[in-house]
C-alpha atoms as a PDB file:
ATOM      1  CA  UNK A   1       4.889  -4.791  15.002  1.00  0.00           C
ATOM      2  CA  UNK A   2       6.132  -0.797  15.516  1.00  0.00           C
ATOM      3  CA  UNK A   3       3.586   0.800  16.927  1.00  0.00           C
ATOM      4  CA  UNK A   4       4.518   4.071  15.245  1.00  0.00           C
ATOM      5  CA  UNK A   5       2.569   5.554  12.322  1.00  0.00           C
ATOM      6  CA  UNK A   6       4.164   8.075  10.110  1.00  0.00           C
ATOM      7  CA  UNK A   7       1.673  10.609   8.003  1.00  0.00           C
ATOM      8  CA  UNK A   8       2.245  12.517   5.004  1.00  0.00           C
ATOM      9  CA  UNK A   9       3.739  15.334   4.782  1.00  0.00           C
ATOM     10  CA  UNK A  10       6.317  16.435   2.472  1.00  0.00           C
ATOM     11  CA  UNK A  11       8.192  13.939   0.418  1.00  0.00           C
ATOM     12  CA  UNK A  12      11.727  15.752   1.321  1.00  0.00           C
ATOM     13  CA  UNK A  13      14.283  13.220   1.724  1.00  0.00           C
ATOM     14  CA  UNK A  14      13.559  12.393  -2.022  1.00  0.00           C
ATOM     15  CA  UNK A  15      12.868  15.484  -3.572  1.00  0.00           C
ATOM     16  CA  UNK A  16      16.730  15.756  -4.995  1.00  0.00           C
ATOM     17  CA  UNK A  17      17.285  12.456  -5.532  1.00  0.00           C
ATOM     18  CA  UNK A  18      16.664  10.285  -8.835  1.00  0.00           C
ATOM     19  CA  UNK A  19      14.058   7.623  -8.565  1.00  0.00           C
ATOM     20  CA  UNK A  20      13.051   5.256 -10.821  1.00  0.00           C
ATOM     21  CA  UNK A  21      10.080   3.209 -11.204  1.00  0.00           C
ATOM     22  CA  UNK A  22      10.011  -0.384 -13.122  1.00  0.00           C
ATOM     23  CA  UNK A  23       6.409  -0.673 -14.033  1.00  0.00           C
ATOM     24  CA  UNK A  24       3.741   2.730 -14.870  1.00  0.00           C
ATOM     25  CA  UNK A  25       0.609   1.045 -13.653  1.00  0.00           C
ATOM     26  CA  UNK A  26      -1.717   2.727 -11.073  1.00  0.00           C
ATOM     27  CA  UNK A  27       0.211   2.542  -8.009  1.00  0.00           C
ATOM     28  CA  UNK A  28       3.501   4.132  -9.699  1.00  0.00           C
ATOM     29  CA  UNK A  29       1.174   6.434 -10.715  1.00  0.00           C
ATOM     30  CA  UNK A  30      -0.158   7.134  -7.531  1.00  0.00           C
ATOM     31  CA  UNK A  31       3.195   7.680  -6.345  1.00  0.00           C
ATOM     32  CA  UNK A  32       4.815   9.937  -8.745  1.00  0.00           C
ATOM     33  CA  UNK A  33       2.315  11.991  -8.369  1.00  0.00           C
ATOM     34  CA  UNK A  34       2.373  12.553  -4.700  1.00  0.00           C
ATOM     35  CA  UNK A  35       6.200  12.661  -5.414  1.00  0.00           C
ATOM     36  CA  UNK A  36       5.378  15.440  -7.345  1.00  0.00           C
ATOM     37  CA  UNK A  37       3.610  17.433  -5.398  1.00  0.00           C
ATOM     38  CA  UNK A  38       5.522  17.061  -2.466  1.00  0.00           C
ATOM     39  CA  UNK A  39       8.036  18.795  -3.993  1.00  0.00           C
ATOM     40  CA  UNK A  40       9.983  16.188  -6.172  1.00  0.00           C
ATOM     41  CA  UNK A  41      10.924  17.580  -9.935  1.00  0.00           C
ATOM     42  CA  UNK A  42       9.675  15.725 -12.656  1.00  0.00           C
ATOM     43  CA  UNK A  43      13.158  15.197 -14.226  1.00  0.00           C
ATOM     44  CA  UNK A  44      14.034  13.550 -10.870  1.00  0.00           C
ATOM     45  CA  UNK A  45      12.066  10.533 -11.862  1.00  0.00           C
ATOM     46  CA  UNK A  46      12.298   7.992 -14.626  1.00  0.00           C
ATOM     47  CA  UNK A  47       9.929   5.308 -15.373  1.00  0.00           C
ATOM     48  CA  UNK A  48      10.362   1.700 -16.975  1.00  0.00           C
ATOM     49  CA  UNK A  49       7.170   0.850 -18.847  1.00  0.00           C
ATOM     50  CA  UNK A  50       6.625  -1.685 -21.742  1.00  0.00           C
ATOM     51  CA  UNK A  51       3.116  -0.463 -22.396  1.00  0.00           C
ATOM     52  CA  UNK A  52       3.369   2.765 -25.352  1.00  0.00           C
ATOM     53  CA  UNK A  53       0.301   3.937 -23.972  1.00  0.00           C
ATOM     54  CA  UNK A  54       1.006   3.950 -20.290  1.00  0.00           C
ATOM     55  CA  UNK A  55       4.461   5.547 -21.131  1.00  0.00           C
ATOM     56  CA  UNK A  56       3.105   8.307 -23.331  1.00  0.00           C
ATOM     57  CA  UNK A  57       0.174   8.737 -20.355  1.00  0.00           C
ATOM     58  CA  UNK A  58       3.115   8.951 -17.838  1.00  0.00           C
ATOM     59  CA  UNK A  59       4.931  11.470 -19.765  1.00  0.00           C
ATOM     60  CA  UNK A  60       1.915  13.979 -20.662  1.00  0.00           C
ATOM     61  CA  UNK A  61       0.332  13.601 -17.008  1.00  0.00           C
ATOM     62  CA  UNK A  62       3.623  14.011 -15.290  1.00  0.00           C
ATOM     63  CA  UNK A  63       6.256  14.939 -17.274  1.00  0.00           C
ATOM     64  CA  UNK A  64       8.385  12.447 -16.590  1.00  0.00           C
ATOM     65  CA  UNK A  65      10.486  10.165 -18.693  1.00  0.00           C
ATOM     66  CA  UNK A  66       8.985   6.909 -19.633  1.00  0.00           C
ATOM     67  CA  UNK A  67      10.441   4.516 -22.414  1.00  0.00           C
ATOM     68  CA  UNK A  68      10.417   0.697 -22.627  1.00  0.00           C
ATOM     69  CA  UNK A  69      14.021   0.707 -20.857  1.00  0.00           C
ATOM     70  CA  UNK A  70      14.483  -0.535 -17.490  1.00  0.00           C
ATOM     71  CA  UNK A  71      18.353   0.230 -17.414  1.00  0.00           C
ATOM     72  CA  UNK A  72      17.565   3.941 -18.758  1.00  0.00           C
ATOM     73  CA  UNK A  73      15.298   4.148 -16.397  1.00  0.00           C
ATOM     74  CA  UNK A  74      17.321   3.100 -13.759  1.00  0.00           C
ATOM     75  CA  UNK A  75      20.556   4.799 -14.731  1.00  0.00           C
ATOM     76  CA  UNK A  76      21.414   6.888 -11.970  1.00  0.00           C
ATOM     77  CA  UNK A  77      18.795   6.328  -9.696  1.00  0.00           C
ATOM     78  CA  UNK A  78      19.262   5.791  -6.238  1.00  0.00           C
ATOM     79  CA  UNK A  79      15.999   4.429  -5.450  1.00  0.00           C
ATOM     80  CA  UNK A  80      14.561   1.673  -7.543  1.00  0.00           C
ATOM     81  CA  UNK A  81      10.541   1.130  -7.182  1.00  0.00           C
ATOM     82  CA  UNK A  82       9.738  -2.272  -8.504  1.00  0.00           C
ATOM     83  CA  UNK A  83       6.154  -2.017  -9.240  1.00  0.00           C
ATOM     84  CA  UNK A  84       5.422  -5.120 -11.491  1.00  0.00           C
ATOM     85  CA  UNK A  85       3.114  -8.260 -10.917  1.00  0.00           C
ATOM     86  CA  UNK A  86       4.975 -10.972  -9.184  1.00  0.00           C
ATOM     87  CA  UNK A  87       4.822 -13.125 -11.488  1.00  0.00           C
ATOM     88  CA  UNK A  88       7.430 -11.697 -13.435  1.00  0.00           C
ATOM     89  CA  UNK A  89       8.993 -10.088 -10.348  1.00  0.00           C
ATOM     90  CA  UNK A  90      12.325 -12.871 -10.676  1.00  0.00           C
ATOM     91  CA  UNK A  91      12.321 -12.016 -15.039  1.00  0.00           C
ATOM     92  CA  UNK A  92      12.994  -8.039 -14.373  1.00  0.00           C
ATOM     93  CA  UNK A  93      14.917  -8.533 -11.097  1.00  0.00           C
ATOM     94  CA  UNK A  94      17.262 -10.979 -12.945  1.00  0.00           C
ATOM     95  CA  UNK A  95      17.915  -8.686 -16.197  1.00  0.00           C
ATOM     96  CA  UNK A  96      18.587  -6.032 -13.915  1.00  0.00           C
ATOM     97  CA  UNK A  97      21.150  -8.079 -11.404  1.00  0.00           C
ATOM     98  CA  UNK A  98      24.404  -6.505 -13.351  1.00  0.00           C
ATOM     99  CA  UNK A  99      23.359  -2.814 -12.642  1.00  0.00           C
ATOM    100  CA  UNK A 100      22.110  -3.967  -8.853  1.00  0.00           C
ATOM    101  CA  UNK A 101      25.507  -5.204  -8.232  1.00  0.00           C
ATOM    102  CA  UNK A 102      27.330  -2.065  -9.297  1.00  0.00           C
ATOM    103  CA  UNK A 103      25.414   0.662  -7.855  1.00  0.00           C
ATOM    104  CA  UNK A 104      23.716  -0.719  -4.928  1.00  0.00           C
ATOM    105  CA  UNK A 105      20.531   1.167  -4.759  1.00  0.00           C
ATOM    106  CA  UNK A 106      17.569   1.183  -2.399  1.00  0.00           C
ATOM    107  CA  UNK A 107      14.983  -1.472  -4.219  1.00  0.00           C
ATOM    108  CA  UNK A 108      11.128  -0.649  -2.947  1.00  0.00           C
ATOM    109  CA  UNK A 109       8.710  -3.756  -3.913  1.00  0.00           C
ATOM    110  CA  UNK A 110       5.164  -3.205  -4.154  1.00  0.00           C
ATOM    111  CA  UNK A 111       4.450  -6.865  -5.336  1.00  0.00           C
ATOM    112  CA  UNK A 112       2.116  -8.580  -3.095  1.00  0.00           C
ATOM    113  CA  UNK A 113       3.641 -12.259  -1.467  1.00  0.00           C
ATOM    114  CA  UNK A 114       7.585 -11.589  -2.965  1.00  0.00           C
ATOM    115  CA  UNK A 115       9.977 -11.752   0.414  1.00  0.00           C
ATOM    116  CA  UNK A 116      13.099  -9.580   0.684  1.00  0.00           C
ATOM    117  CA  UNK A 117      15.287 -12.286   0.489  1.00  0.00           C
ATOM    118  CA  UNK A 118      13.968 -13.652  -3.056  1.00  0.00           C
ATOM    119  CA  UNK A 119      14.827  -9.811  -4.358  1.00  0.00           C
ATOM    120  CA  UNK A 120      17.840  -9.781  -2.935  1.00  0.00           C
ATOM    121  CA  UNK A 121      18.829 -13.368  -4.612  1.00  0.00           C
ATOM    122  CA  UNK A 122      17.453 -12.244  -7.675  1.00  0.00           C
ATOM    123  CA  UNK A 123      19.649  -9.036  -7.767  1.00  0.00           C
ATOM    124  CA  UNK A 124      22.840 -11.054  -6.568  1.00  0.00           C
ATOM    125  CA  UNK A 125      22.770 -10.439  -2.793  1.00  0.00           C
ATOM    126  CA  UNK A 126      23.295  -7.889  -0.826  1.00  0.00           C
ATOM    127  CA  UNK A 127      20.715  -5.479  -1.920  1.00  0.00           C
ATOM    128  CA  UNK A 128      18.924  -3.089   0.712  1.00  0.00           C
ATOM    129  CA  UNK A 129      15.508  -3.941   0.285  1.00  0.00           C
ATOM    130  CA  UNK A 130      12.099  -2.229   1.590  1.00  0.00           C
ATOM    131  CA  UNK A 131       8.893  -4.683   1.083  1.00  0.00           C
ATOM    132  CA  UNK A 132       5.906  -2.617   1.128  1.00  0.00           C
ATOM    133  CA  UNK A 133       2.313  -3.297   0.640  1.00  0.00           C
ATOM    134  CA  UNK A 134      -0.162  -0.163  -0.253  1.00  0.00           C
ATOM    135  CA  UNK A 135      -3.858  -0.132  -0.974  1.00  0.00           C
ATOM    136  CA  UNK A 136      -5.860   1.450  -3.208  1.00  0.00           C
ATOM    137  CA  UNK A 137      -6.653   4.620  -1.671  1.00  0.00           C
ATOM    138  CA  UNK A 138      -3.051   5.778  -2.473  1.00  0.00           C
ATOM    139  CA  UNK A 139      -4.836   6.540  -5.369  1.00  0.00           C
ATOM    140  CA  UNK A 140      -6.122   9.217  -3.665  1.00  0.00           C
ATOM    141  CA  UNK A 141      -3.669   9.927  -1.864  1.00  0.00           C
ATOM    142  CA  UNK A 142      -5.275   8.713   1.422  1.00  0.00           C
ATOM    143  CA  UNK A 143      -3.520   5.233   1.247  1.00  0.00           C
ATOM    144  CA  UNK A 144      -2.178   3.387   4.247  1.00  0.00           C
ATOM    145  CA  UNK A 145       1.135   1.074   3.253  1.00  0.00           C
ATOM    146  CA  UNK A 146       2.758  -1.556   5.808  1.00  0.00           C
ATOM    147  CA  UNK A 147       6.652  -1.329   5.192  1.00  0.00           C
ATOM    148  CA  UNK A 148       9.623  -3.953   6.083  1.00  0.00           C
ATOM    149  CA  UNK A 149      13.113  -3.467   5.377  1.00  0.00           C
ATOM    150  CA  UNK A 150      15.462  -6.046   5.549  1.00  0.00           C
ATOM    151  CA  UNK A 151      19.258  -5.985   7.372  1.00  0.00           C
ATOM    152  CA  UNK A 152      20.833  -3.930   4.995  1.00  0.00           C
ATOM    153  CA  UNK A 153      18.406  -0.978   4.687  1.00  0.00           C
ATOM    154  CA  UNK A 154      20.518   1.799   6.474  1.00  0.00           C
ATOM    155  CA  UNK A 155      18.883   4.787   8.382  1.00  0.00           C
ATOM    156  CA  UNK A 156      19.182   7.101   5.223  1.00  0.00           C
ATOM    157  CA  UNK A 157      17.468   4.264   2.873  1.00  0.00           C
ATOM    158  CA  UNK A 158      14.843   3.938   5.581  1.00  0.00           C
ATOM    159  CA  UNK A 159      13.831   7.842   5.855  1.00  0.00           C
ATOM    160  CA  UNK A 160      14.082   7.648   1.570  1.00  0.00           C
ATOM    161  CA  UNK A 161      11.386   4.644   1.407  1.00  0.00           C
ATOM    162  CA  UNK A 162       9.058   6.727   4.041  1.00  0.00           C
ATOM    163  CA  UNK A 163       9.322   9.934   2.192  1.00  0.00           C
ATOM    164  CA  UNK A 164       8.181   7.958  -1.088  1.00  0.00           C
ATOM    165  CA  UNK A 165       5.439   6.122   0.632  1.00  0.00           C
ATOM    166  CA  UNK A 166       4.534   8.611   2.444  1.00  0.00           C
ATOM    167  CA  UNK A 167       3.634  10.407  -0.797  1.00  0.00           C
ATOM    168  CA  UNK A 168       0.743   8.478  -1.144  1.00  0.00           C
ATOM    169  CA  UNK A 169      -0.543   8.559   2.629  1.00  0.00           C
ATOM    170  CA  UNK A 170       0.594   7.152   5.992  1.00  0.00           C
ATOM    171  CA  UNK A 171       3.430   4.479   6.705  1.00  0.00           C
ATOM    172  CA  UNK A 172       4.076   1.264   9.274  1.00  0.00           C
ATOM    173  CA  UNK A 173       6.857  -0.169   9.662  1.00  0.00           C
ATOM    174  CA  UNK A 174       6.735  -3.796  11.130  1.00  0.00           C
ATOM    175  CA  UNK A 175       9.839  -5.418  12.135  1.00  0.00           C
ATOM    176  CA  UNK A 176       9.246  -8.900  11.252  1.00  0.00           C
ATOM    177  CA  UNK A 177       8.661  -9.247   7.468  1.00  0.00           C
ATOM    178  CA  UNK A 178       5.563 -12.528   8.290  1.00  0.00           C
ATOM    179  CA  UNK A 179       3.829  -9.573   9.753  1.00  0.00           C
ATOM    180  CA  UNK A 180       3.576  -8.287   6.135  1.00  0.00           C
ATOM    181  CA  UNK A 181       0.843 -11.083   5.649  1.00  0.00           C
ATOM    182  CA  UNK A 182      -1.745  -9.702   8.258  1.00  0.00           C
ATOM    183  CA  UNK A 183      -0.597  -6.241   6.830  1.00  0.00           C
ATOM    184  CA  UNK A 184      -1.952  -7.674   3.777  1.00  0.00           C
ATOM    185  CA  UNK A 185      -4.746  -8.857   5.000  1.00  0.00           C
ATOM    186  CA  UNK A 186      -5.964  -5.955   7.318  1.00  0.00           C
ATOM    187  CA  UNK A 187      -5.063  -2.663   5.027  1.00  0.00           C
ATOM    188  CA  UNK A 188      -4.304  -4.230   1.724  1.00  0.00           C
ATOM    189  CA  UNK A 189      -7.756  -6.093   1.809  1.00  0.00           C
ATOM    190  CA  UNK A 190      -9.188  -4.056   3.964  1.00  0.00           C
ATOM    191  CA  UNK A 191     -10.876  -0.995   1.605  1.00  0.00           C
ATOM    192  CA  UNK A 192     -13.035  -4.431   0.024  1.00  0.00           C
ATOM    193  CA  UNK A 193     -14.097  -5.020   3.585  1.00  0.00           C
ATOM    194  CA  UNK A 194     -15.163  -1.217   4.120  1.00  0.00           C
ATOM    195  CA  UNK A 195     -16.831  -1.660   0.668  1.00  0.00           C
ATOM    196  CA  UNK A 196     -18.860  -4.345   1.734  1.00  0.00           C
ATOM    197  CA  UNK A 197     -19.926  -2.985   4.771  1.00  0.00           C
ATOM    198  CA  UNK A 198     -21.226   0.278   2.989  1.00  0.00           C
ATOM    199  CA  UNK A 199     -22.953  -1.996   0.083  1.00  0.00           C
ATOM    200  CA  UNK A 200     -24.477  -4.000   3.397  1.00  0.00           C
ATOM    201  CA  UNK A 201     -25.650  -0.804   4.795  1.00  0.00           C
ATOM    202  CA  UNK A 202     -27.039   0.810   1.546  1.00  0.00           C
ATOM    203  CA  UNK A 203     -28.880  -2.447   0.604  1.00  0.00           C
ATOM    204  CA  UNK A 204     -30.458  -2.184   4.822  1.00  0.00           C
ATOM    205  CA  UNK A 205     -31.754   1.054   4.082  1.00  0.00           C
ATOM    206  CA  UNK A 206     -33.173   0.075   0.552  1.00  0.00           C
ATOM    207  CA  UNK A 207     -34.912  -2.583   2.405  1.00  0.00           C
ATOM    208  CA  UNK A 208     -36.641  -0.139   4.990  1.00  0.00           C
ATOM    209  CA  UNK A 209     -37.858   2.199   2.018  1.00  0.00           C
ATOM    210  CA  UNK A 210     -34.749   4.985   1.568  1.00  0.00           C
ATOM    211  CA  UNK A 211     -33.452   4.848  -1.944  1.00  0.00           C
ATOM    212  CA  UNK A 212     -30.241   3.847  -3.341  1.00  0.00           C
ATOM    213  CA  UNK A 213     -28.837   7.034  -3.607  1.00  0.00           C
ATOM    214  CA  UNK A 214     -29.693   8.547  -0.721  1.00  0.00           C
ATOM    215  CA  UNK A 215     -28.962   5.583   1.239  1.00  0.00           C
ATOM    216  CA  UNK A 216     -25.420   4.887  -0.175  1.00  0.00           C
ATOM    217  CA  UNK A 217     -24.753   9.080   0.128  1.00  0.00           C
ATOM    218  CA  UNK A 218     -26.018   8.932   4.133  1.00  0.00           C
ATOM    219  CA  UNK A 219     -23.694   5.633   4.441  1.00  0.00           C
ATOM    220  CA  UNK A 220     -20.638   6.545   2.312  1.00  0.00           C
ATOM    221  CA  UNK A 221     -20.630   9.787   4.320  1.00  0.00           C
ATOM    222  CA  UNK A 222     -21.191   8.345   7.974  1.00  0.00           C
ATOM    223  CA  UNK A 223     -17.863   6.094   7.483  1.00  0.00           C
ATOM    224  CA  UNK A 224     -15.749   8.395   5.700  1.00  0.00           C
ATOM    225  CA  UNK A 225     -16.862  10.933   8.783  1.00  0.00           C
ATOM    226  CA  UNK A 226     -15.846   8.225  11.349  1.00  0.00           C
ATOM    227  CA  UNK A 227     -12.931   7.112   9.939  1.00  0.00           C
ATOM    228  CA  UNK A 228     -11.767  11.078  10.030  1.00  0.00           C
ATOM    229  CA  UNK A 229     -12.711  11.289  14.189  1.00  0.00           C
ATOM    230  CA  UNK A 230     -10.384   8.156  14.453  1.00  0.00           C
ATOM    231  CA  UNK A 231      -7.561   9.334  12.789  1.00  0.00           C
ATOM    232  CA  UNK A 232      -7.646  13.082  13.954  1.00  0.00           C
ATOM    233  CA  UNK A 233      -9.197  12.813  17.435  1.00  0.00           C
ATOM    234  CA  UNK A 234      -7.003  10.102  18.583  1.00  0.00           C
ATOM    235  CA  UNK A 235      -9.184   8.270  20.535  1.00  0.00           C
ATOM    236  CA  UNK A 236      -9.428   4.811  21.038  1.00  0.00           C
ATOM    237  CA  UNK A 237     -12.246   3.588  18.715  1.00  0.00           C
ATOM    238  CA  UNK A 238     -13.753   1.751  21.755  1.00  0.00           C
ATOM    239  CA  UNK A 239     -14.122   5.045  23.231  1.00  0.00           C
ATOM    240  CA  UNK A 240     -15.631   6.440  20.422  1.00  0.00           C
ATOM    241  CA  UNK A 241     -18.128   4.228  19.699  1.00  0.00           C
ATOM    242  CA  UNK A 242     -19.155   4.387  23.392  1.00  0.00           C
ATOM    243  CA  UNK A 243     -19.703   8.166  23.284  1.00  0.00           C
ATOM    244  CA  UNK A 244     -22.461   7.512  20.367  1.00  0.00           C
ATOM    245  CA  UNK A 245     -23.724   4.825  22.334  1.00  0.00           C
ATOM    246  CA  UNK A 246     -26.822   5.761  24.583  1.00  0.00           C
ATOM    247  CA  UNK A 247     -28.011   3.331  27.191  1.00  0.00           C
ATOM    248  CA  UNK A 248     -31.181   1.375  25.799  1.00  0.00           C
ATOM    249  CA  UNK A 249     -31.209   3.691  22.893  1.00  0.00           C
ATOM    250  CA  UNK A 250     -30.991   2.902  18.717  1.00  0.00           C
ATOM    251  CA  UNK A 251     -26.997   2.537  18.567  1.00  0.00           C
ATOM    252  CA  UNK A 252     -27.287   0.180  21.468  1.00  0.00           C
ATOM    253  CA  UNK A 253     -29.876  -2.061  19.740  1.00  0.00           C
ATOM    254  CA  UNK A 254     -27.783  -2.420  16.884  1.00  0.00           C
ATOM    255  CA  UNK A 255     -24.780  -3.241  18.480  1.00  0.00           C
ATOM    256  CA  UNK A 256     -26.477  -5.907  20.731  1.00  0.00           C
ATOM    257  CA  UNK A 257     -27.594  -7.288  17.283  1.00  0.00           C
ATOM    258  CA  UNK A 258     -23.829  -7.029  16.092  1.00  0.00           C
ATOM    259  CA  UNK A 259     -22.589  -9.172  19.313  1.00  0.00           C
ATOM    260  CA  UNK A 260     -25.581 -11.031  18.809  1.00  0.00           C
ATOM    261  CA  UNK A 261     -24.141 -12.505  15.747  1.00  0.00           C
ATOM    262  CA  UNK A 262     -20.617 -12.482  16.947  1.00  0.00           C
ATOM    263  CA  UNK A 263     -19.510  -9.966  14.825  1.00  0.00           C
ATOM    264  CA  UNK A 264     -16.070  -9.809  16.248  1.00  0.00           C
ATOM    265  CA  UNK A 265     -15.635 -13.331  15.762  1.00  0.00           C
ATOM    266  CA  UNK A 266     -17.024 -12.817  12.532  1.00  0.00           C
ATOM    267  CA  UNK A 267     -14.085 -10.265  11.337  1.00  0.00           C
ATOM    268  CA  UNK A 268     -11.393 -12.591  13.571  1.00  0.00           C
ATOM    269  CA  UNK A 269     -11.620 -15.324  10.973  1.00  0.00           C
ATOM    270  CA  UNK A 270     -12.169 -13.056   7.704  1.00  0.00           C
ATOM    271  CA  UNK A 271      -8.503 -11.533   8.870  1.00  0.00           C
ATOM    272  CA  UNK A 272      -7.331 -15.319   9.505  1.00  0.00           C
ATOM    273  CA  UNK A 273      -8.211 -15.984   6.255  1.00  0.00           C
ATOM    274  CA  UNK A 274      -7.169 -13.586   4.403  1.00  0.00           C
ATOM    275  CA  UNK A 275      -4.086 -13.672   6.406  1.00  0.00           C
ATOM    276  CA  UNK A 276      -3.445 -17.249   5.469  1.00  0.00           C
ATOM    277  CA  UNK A 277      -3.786 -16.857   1.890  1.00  0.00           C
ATOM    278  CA  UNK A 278      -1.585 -14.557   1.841  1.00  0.00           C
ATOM    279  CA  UNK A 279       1.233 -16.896   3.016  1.00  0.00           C
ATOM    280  CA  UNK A 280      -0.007 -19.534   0.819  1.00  0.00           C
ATOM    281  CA  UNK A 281       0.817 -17.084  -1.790  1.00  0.00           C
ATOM    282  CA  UNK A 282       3.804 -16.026  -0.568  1.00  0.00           C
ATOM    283  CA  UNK A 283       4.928 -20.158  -0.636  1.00  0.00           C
ATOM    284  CA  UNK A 284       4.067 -20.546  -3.420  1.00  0.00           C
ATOM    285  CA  UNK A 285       6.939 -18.039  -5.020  1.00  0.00           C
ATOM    286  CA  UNK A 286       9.174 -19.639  -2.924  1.00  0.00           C
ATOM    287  CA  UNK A 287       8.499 -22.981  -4.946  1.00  0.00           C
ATOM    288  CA  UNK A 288       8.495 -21.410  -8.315  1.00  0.00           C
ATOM    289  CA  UNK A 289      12.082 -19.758  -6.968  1.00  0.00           C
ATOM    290  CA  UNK A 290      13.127 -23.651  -6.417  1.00  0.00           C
ATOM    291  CA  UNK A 291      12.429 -24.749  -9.702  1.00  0.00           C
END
């Protein structure tokens, strides 16, 4: 995997050109508007949505233009965003092969377990194609999205698909798209991990006499602190947790209780499995693709 993280800052290298997104749900959302303000015009981006209500939502939230029509949508576009469910990834790929083939664009997926290579085929062949999963907190702006491009993604494409991701928080690229699994299963997944450690922590306190509230405030607040010292300090998180760590004192009890119960080896297998799913997934479009 490339080690190299790239943050947020302005979404330049697509601020003049058109982009269009094939599907309005939340995560186009989340994207047009960091798209927005990063500095991209609202006429700059057009939007393929079925759903009347998303559309009109799309249009007075954003001012963009949103319609029914994928081809108006895409009509000029030099980036395509193809932000559908996968399971009718191959229908909207396929009615859209003709204009693929004539104008060549960059296509971004954000559909969880479709390969490059089954957009590509969809769209004719040789398309340049970014795979990318986000997670939810690109809602917010504070997402973190793994990226792989295939062989025909060119330098420019590549610095166009960061500037749009980057919209919605921080990009890594990994060079081998099976990585795109355990980039699934570590920041796709992971915010439902994170959950369930603060609901684990909330439900400790409860148990020792704190109430809800307060306890979920004090633990909601303790990781979101953390997780800011990790990203901005840039310190090794082994380091960190050893400089809260006093010899013999609270911290130290509870982390021999973590190790205890092999929590490492614990979170090892929850990764494995998510991991593994997500290639079952991932075979399982290739099957549907065969028949």
């Amino acid at each position: 995997m490339e080690s190299a993280l790239t943050p947020s800052p302005s979404s330049s290298a697509a601020s003049h050109l058109a982009i269009a997104f094939i599907g309005g749900g939340n995560m186009a959302r989340s994207l047009i508007g960091g798209l927005l303000r990063g500095g991209t015009a609202p006429d700059r981006v057009r939007v393929g949505e079925p759903g009347a209500s998303l559309a009109a939502a799309l249009r007075q939230d954003f001012g963009v233009a949103a319609s029914a029509d994928n081809l108006a949508a895409i009509d000029g576009a030099s980036a395509w965003v193809l932000s559908v469910k996968p399971q009718v990834m191959k229908e909207v790929c396929e009615a859209l092969r003709d204009a693929a083939q004539a104008h060549r664009p960059l296509v971004i997926s954000v559909a969880a377990g479709i390969r490059c290579a089954q957009i590509d085929g969809w769209l004719g062949g040789g398309i340049a194609v970014v795979r990318c999963m986000p997670n939810t907190p690109a809602l917010i702006g504070a997402g973190a999205s793994g990226l792989f491009a295939n062989a025909i993604v060119d330098a420019q494409q590549r610095a166009l698909a960061e500037s749009i991701l980057n919209a919605a928080g921080i990009v890594a690229w990994v060079d081998d798209e099976t990585l795109m699994d355990t980039v699934t299963a570590i920041s796709g997944s992971g915010p439902a991990y994170f959950f369930l450690l603060v609901e684990a922590l909330e439900d400790a306190a409860v148990a020792q006499g704190m109430t809800r509230s307060a306890a979920r405030a004090l633990a909601a607040q303790t990781c979101l602190g953390a997780g800011r010292m990790l990203s901005e300090s840039g310190a090794a998180p082994a380091e960190l947790r050893q400089r809260v760590t006093s010899p013999n004192g609270t911290t130290q009890a509870a982390l021999d209780s973590f190790a205890a119960d092999r929590f490492a080896d614990i979170v090892t297998r929850a990764v494995a499995a998510a991991t593994r799913r997500g290639r079952e997934l991932s075979a399982q479009f290739d099957d549907t693709d065969q028949h």
